[in-house]
C-alpha atoms as a PDB file:
ATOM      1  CA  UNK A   1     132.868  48.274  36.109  1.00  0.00           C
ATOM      2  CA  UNK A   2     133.263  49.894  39.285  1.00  0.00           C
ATOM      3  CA  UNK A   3     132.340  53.335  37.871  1.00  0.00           C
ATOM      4  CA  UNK A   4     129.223  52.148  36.754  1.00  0.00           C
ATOM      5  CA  UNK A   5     128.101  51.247  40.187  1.00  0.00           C
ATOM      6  CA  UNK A   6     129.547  54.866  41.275  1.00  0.00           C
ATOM      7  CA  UNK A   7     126.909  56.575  38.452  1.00  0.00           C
ATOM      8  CA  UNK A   8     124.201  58.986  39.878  1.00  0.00           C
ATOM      9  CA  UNK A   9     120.578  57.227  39.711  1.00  0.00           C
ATOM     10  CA  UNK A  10     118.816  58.924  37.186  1.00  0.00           C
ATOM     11  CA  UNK A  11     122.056  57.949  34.735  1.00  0.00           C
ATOM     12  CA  UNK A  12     121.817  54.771  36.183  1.00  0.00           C
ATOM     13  CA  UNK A  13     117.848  54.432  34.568  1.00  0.00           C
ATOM     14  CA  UNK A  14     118.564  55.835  31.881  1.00  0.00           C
ATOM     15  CA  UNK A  15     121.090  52.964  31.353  1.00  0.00           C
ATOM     16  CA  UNK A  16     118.438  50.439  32.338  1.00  0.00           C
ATOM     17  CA  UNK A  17     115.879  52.158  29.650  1.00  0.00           C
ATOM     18  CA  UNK A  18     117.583  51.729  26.990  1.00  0.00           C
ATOM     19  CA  UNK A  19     118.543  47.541  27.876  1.00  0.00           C
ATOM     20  CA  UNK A  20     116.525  44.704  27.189  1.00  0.00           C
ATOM     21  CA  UNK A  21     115.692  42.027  29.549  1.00  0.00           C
ATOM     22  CA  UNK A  22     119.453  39.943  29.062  1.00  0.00           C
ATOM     23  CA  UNK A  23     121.033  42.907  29.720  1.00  0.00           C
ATOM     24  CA  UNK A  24     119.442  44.087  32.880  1.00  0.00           C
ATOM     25  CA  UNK A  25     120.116  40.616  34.225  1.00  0.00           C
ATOM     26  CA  UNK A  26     123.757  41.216  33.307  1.00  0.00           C
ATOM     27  CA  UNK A  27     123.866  44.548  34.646  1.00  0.00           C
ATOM     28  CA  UNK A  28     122.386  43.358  37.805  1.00  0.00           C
ATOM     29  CA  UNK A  29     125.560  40.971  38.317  1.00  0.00           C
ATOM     30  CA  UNK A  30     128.202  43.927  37.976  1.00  0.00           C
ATOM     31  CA  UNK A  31     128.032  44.992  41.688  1.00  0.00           C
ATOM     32  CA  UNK A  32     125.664  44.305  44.709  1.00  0.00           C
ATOM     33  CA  UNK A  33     124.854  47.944  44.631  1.00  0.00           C
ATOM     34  CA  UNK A  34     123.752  47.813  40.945  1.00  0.00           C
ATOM     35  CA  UNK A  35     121.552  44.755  41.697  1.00  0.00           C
ATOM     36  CA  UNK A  36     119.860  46.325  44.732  1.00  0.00           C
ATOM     37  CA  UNK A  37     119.218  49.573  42.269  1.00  0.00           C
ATOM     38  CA  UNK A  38     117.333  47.323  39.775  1.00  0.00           C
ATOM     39  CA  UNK A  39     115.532  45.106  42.425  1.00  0.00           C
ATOM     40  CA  UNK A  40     114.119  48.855  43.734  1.00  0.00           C
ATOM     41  CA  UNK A  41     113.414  50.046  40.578  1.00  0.00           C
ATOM     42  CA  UNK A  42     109.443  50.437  39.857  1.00  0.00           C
ATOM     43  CA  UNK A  43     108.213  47.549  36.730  1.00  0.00           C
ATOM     44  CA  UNK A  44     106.886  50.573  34.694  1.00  0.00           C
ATOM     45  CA  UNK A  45     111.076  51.591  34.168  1.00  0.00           C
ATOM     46  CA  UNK A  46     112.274  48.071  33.536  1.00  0.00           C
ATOM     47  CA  UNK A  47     112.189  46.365  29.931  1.00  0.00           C
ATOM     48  CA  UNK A  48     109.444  43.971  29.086  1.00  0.00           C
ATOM     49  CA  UNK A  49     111.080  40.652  29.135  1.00  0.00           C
ATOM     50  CA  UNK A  50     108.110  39.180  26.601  1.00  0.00           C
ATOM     51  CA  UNK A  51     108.209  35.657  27.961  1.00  0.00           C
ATOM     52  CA  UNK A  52     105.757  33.613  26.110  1.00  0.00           C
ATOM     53  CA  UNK A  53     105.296  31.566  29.130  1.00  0.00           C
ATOM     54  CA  UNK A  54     106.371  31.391  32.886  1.00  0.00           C
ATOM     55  CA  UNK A  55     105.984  28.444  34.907  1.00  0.00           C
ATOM     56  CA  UNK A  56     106.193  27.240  38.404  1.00  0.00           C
ATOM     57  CA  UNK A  57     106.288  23.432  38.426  1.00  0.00           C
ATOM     58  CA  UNK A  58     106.981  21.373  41.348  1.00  0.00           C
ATOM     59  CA  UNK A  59     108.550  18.369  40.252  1.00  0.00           C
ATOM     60  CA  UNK A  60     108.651  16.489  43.995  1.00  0.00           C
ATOM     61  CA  UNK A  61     108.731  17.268  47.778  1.00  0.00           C
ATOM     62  CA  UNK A  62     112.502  18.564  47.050  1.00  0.00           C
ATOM     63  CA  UNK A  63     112.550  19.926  43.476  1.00  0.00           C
ATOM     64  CA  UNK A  64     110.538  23.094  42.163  1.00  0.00           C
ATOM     65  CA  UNK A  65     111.266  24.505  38.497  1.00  0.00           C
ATOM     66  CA  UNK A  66     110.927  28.149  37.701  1.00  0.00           C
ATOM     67  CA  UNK A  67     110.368  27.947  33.292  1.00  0.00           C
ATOM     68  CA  UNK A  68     111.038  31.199  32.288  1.00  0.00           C
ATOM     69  CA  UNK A  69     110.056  30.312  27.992  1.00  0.00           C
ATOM     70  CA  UNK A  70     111.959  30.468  25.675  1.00  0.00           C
ATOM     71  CA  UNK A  71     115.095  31.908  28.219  1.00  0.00           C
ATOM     72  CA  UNK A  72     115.741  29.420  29.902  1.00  0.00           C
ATOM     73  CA  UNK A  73     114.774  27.509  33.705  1.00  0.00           C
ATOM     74  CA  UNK A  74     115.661  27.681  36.760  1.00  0.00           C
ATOM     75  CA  UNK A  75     115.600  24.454  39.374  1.00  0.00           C
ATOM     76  CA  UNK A  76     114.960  24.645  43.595  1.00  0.00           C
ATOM     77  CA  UNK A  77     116.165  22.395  45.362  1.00  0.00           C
ATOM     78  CA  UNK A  78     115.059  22.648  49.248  1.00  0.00           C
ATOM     79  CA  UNK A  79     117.223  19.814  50.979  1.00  0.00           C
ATOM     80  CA  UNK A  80     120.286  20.718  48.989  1.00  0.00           C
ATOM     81  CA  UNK A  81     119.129  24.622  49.939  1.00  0.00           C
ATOM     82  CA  UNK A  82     120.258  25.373  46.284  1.00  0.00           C
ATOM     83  CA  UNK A  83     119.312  27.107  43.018  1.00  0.00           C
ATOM     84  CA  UNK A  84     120.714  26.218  39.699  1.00  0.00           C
ATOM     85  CA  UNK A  85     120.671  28.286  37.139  1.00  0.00           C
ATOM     86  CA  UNK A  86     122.682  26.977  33.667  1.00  0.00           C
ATOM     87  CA  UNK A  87     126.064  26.041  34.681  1.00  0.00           C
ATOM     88  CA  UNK A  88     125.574  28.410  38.621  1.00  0.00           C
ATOM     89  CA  UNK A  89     124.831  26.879  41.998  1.00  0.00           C
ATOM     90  CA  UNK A  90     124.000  29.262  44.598  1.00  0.00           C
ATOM     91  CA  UNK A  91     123.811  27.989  47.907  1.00  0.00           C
ATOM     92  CA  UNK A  92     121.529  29.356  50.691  1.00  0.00           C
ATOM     93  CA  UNK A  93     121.958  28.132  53.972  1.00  0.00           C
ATOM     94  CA  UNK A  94     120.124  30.037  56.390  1.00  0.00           C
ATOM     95  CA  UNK A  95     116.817  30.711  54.168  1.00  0.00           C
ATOM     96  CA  UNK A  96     113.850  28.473  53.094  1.00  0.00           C
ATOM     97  CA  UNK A  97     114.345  27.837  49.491  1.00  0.00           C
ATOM     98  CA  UNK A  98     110.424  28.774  48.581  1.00  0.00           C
ATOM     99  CA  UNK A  99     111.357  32.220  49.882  1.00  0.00           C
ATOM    100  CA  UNK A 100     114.149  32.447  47.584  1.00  0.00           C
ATOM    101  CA  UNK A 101     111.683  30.903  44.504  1.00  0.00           C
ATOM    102  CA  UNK A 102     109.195  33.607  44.912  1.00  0.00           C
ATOM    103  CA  UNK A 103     111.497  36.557  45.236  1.00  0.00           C
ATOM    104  CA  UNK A 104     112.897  35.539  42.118  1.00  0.00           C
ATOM    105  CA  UNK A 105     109.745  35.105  40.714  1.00  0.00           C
ATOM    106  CA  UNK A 106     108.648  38.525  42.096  1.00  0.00           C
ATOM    107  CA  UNK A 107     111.957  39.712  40.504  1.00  0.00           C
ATOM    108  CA  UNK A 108     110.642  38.308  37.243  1.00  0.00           C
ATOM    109  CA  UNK A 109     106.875  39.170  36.783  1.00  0.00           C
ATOM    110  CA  UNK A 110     108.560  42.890  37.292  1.00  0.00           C
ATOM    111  CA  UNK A 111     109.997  42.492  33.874  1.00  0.00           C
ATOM    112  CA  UNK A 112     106.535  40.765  32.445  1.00  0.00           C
ATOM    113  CA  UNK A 113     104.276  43.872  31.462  1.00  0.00           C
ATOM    114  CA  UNK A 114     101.314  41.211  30.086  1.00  0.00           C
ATOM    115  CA  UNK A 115     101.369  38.013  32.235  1.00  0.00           C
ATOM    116  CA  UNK A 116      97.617  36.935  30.801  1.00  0.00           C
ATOM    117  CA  UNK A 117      97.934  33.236  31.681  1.00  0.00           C
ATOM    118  CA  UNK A 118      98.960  31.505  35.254  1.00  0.00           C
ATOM    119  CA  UNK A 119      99.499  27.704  34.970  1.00  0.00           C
ATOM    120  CA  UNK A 120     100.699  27.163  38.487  1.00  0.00           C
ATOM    121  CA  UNK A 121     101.437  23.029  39.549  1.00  0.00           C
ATOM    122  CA  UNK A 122     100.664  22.873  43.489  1.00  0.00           C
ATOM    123  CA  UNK A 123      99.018  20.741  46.058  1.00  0.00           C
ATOM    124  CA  UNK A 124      98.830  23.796  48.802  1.00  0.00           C
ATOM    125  CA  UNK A 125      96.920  27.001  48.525  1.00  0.00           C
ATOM    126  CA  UNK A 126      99.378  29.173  50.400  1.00  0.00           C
ATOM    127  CA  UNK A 127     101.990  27.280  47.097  1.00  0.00           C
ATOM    128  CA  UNK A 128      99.072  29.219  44.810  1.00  0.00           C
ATOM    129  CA  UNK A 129      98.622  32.683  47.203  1.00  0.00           C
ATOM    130  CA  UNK A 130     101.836  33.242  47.183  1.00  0.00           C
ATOM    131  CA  UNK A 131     101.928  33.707  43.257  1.00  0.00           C
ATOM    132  CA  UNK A 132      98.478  34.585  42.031  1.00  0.00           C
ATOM    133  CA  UNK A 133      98.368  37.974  43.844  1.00  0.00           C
ATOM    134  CA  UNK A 134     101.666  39.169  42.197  1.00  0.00           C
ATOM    135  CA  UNK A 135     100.216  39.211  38.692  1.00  0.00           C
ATOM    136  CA  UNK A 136      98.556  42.015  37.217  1.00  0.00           C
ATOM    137  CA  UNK A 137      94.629  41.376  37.938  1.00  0.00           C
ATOM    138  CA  UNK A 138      93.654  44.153  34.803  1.00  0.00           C
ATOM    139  CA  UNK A 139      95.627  41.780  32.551  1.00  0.00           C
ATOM    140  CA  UNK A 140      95.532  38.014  33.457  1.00  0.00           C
ATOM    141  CA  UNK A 141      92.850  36.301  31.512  1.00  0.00           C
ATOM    142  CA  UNK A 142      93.580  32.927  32.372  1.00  0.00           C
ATOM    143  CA  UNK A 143      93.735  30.332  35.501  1.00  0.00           C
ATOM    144  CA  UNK A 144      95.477  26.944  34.979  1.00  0.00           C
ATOM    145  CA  UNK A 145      95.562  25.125  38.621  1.00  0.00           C
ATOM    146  CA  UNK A 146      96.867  21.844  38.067  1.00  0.00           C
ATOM    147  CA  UNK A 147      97.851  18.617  40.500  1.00  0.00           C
ATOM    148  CA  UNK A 148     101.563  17.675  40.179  1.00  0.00           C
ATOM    149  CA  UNK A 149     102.097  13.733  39.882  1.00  0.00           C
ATOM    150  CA  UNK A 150     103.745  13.832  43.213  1.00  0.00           C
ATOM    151  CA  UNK A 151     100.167  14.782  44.919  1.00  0.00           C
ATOM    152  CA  UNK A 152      98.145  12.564  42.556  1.00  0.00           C
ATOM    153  CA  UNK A 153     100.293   9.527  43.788  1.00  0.00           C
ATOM    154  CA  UNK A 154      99.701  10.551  47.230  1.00  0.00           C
ATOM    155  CA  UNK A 155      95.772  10.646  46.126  1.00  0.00           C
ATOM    156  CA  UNK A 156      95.709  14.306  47.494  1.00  0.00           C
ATOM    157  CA  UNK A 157      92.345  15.666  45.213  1.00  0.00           C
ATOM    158  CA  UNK A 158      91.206  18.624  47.312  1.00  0.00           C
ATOM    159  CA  UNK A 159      92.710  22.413  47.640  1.00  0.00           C
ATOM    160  CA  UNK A 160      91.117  25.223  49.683  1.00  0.00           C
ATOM    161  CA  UNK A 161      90.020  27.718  47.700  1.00  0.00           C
ATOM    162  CA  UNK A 162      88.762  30.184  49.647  1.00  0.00           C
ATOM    163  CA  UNK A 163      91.597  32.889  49.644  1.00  0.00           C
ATOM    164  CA  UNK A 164      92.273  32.103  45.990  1.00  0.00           C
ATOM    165  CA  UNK A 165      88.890  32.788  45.156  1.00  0.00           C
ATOM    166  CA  UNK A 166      88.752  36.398  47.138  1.00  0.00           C
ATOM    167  CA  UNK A 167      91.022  37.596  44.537  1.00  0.00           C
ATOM    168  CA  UNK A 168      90.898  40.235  42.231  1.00  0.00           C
ATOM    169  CA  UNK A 169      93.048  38.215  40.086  1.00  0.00           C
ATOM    170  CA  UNK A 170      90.405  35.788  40.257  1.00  0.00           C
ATOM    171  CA  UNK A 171      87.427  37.720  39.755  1.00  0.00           C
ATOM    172  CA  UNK A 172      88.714  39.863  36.684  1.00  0.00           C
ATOM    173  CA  UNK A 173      89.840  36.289  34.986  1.00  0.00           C
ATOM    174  CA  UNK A 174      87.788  35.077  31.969  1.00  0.00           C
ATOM    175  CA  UNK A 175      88.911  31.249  31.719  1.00  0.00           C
ATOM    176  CA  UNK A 176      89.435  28.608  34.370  1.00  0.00           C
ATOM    177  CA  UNK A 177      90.882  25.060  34.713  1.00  0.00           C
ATOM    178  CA  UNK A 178      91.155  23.654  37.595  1.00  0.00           C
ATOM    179  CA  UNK A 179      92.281  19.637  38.694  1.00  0.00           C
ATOM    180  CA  UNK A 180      90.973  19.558  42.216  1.00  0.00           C
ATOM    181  CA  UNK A 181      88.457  19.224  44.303  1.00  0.00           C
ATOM    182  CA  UNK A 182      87.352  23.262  45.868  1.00  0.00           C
ATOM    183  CA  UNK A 183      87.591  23.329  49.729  1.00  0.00           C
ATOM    184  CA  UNK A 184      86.176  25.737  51.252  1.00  0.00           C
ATOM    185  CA  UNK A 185      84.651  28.116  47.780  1.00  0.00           C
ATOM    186  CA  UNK A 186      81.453  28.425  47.053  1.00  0.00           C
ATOM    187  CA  UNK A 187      79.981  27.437  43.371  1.00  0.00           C
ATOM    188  CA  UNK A 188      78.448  30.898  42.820  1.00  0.00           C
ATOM    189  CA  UNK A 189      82.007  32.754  42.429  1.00  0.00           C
ATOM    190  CA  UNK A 190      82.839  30.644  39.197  1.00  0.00           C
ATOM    191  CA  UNK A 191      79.925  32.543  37.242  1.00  0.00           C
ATOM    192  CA  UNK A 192      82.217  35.554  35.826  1.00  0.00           C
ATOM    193  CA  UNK A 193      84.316  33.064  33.760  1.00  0.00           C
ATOM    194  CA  UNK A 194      83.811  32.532  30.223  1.00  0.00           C
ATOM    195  CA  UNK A 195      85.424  29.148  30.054  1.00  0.00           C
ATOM    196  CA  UNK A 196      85.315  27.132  33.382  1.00  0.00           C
ATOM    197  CA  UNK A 197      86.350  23.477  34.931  1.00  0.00           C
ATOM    198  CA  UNK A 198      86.078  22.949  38.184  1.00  0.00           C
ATOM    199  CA  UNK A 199      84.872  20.424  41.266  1.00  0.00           C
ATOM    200  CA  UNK A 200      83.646  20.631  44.388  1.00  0.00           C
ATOM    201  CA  UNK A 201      83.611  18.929  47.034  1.00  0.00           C
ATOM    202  CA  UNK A 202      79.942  19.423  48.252  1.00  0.00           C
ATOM    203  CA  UNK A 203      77.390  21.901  46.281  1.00  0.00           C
ATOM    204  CA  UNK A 204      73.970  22.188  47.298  1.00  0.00           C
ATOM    205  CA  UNK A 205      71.142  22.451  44.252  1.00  0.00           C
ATOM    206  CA  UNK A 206      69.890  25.605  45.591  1.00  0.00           C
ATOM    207  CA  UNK A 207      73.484  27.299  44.943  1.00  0.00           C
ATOM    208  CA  UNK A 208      73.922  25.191  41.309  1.00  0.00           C
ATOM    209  CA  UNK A 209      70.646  27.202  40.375  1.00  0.00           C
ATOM    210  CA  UNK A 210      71.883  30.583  42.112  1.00  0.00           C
ATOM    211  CA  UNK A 211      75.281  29.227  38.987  1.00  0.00           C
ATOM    212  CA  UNK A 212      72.684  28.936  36.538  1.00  0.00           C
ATOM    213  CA  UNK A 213      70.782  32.009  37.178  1.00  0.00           C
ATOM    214  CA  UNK A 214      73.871  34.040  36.353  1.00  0.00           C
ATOM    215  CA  UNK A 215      75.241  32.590  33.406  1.00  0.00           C
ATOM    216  CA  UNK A 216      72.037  32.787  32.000  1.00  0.00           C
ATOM    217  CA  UNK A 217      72.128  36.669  32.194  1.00  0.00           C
ATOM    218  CA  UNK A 218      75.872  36.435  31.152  1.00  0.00           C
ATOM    219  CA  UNK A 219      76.545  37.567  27.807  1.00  0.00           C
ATOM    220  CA  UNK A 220      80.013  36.049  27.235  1.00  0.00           C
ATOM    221  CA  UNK A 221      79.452  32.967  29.140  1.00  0.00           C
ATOM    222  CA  UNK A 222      80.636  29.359  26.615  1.00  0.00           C
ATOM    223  CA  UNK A 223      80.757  26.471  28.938  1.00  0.00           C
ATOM    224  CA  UNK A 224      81.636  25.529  32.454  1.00  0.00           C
ATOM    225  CA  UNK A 225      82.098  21.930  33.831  1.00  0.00           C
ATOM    226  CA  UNK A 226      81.488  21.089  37.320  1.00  0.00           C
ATOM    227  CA  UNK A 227      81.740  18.034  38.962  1.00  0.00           C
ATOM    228  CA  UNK A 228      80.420  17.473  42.562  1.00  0.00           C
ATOM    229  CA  UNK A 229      81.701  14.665  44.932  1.00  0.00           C
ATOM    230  CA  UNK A 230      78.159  15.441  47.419  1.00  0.00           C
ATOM    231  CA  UNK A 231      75.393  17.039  45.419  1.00  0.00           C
ATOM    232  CA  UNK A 232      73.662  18.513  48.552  1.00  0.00           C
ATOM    233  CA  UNK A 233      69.505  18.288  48.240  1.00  0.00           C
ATOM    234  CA  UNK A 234      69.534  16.376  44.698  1.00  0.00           C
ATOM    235  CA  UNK A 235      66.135  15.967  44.863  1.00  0.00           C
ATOM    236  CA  UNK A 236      65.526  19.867  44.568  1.00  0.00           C
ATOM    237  CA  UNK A 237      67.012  19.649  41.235  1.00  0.00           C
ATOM    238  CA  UNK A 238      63.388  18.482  39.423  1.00  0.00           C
ATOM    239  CA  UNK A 239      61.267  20.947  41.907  1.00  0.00           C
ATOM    240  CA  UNK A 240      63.779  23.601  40.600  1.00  0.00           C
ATOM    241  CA  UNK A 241      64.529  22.982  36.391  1.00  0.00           C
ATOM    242  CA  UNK A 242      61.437  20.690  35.822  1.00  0.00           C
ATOM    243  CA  UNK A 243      61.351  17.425  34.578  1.00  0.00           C
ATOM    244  CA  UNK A 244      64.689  16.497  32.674  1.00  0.00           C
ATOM    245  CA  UNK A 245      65.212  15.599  28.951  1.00  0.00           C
ATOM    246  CA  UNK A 246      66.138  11.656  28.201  1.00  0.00           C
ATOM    247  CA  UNK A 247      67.982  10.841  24.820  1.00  0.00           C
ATOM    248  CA  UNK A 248      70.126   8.060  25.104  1.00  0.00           C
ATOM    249  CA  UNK A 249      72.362   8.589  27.529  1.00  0.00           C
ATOM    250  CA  UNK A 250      71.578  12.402  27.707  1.00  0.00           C
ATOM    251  CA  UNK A 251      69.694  13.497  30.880  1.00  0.00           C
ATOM    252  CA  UNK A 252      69.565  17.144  30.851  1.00  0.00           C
ATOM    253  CA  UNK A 253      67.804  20.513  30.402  1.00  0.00           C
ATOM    254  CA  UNK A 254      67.376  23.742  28.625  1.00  0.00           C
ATOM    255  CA  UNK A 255      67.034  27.493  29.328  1.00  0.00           C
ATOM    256  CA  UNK A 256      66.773  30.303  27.771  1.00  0.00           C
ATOM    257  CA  UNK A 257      69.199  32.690  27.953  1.00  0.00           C
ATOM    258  CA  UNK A 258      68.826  36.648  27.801  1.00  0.00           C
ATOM    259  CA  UNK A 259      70.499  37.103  24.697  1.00  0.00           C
ATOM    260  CA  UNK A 260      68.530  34.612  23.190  1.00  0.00           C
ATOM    261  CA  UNK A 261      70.904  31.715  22.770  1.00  0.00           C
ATOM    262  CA  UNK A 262      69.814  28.674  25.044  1.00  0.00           C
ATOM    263  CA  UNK A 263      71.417  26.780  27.973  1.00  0.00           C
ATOM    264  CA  UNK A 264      72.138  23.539  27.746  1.00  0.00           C
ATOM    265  CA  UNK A 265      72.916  21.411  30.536  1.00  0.00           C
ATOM    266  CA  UNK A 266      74.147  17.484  30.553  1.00  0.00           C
ATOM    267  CA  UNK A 267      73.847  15.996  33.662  1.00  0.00           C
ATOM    268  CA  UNK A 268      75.834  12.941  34.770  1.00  0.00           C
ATOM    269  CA  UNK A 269      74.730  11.110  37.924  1.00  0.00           C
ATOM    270  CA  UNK A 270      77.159  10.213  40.438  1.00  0.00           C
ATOM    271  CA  UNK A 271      77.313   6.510  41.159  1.00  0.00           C
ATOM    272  CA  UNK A 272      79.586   5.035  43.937  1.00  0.00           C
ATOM    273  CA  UNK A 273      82.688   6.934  43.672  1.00  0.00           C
ATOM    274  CA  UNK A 274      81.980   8.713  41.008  1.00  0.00           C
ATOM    275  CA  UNK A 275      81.462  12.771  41.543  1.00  0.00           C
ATOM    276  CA  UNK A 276      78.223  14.505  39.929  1.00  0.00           C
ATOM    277  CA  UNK A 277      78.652  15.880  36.480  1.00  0.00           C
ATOM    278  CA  UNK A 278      77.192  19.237  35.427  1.00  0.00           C
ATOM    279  CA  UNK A 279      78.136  20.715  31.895  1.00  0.00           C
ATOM    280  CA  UNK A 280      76.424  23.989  31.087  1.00  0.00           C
ATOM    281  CA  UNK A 281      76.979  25.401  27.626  1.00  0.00           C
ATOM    282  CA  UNK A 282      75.515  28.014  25.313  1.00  0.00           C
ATOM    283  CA  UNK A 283      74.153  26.879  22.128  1.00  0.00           C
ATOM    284  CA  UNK A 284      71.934  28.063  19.129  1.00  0.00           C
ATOM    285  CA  UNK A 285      68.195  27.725  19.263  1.00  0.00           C
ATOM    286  CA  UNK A 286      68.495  25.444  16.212  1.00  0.00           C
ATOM    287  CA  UNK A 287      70.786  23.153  17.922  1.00  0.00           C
ATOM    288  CA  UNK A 288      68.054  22.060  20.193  1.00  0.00           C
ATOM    289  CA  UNK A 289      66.397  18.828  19.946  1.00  0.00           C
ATOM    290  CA  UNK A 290      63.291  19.119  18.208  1.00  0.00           C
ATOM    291  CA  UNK A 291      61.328  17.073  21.250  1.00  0.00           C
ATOM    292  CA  UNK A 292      62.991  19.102  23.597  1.00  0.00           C
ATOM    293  CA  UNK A 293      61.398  21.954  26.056  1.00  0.00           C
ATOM    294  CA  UNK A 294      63.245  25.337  26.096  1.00  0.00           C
ATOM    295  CA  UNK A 295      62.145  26.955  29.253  1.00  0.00           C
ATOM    296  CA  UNK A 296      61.518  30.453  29.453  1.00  0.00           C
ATOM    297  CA  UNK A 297      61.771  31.690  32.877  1.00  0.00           C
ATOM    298  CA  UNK A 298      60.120  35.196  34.107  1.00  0.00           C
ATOM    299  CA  UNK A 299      62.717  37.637  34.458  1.00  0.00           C
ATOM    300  CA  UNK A 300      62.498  37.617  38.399  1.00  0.00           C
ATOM    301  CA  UNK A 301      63.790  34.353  38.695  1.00  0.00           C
ATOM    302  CA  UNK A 302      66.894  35.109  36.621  1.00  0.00           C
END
């Protein structure tokens, strides 16, 4: 083995070329020298490891899982200062373990050549920064933001979104879910998506309507969900989409849209602790009730 390490670079690649992902993580455990050649090595000369899904969970305060599916996982542990990995503990005493969690996750996403969905569980937004910017922003598709138990018991709702949403991971995705309340991002930089749930904590009407405006003009918009804990200027919303639409417990309006489908949107008061509810969805001109006003708005104000 110690006359592979000795091998000139270029044979060295050509080695790694011809390897799939188990190997390369074999190879990379022959000799330090060996592993610092791969970790160098640019993604576009490693093997595609395929994984159908890579996770970062964190389980509680001390325990964060790397699921790397179908391989295998990989388990953090930050008082211990340990990673576990099958039947090998590796012990790190003079380095924070979430430095150690995303190297190795850096390590990984070099093998993934089409990471199109992030599902990231995290109560911080540097926990979501320091992940979101390593994938690939001309392939993910997808953005899965979801509250571990550990925060929900704590009743920890909110997450600053502003960096996340400066992105170009973020603006080049096409679907969205998201379990908190949005600190700090503003409504309007949700209208690229496709698919979208979301809250806020405060939204005025006058930037809901800038929302609307946009999707209306958006040719692959479906449906996004917002709910808003302080719907800023409520009263605007009449002055602004006319009078609503009553059917039983519907309240809502409709648009329509350029391509000539038509905007639907279901409104759901907020009472007492409950947030605002917004759902706006594309549906059929026949789908429309038949008492129902479609609005058509002049172009300027789309």
């Amino acid at each position: 083995m110690s006359s592979l390490c000795k091998m000139p670079d270029l044979v060295k690649e050509e080695i790694v070329k011809f390897c799939g992902f188990r190997e390369v993580l074999t190879l990379r455990q022959v000799c330090q020298d060996f592993k610092n050649f791969i970790d160098d090595l640019k993604a576009s000369k490693l093997p595609d490891s395929k994984f159908e899904n890579v996770q970062i969970i964190v389980k509680d305060e001390n325990h964060i899982r790397l699921t790397l599916f179908p391989y295998a996982f990989i388990d953090y542990f930050r008082k211990e200062k340990t990673r576990k990995f099958g039947k090998k503990t590796t012990i790190f005493e003079d380095q924070d373990i979430m430095d150690i969690v995303i190297f190795d996750l850096e390590q990984v996403l070099k093998f993934q050549k089409s990471s199109k969905k992030l599902q990231i569980s995290a109560f911080k937004q540097a926990q979501v920064m320091s992940i979101l910017p390593l994938l690939n922003p001309k392939v993910l598709e997808e953005i899965n933001i979801e509250n571990p138990e550990i925060s929900q018991h704590e009743g920890h709702d909110s997450l600053g979104m502003e960096q996340i949403m400066e992105t170009e991971q973020w603006k080049n995705a096409k679907k969205l879910n998201c379990d908190y309340f949005a600190l700090g991002g503003n409504v309007k930089k949700i209208a690229h998506f496709s698919i979208a749930r979301i809250s806020f904590t405060s939204v005025s009407v006058r930037n809901l309507d800038i929302l609307r405006k946009a999707l209306l003009n958006f040719s692959l918009f479906e449906i996004s969900n917002i709910s808003i804990k302080f719907l800023l200027e409520h009263h605007q919303l009449s002055i602004l989409w006319g009078a609503p639409y009553f059917s039983g417990f519907f309240i809502g309006w409709f648009f329509k849209m350029s391509n000539g489908d038509v905007m639907k949107i279901d409104y759901e008061p907020g009472f007492f602790r409950n947030p605002a509810n917004f759902e706006f969805s594309k549906i059929k001109i026949e789908d429309v009730p038949v008492d129902a006003n479609v609005q058509e708005l002049p172009m300027e104000n789309c």
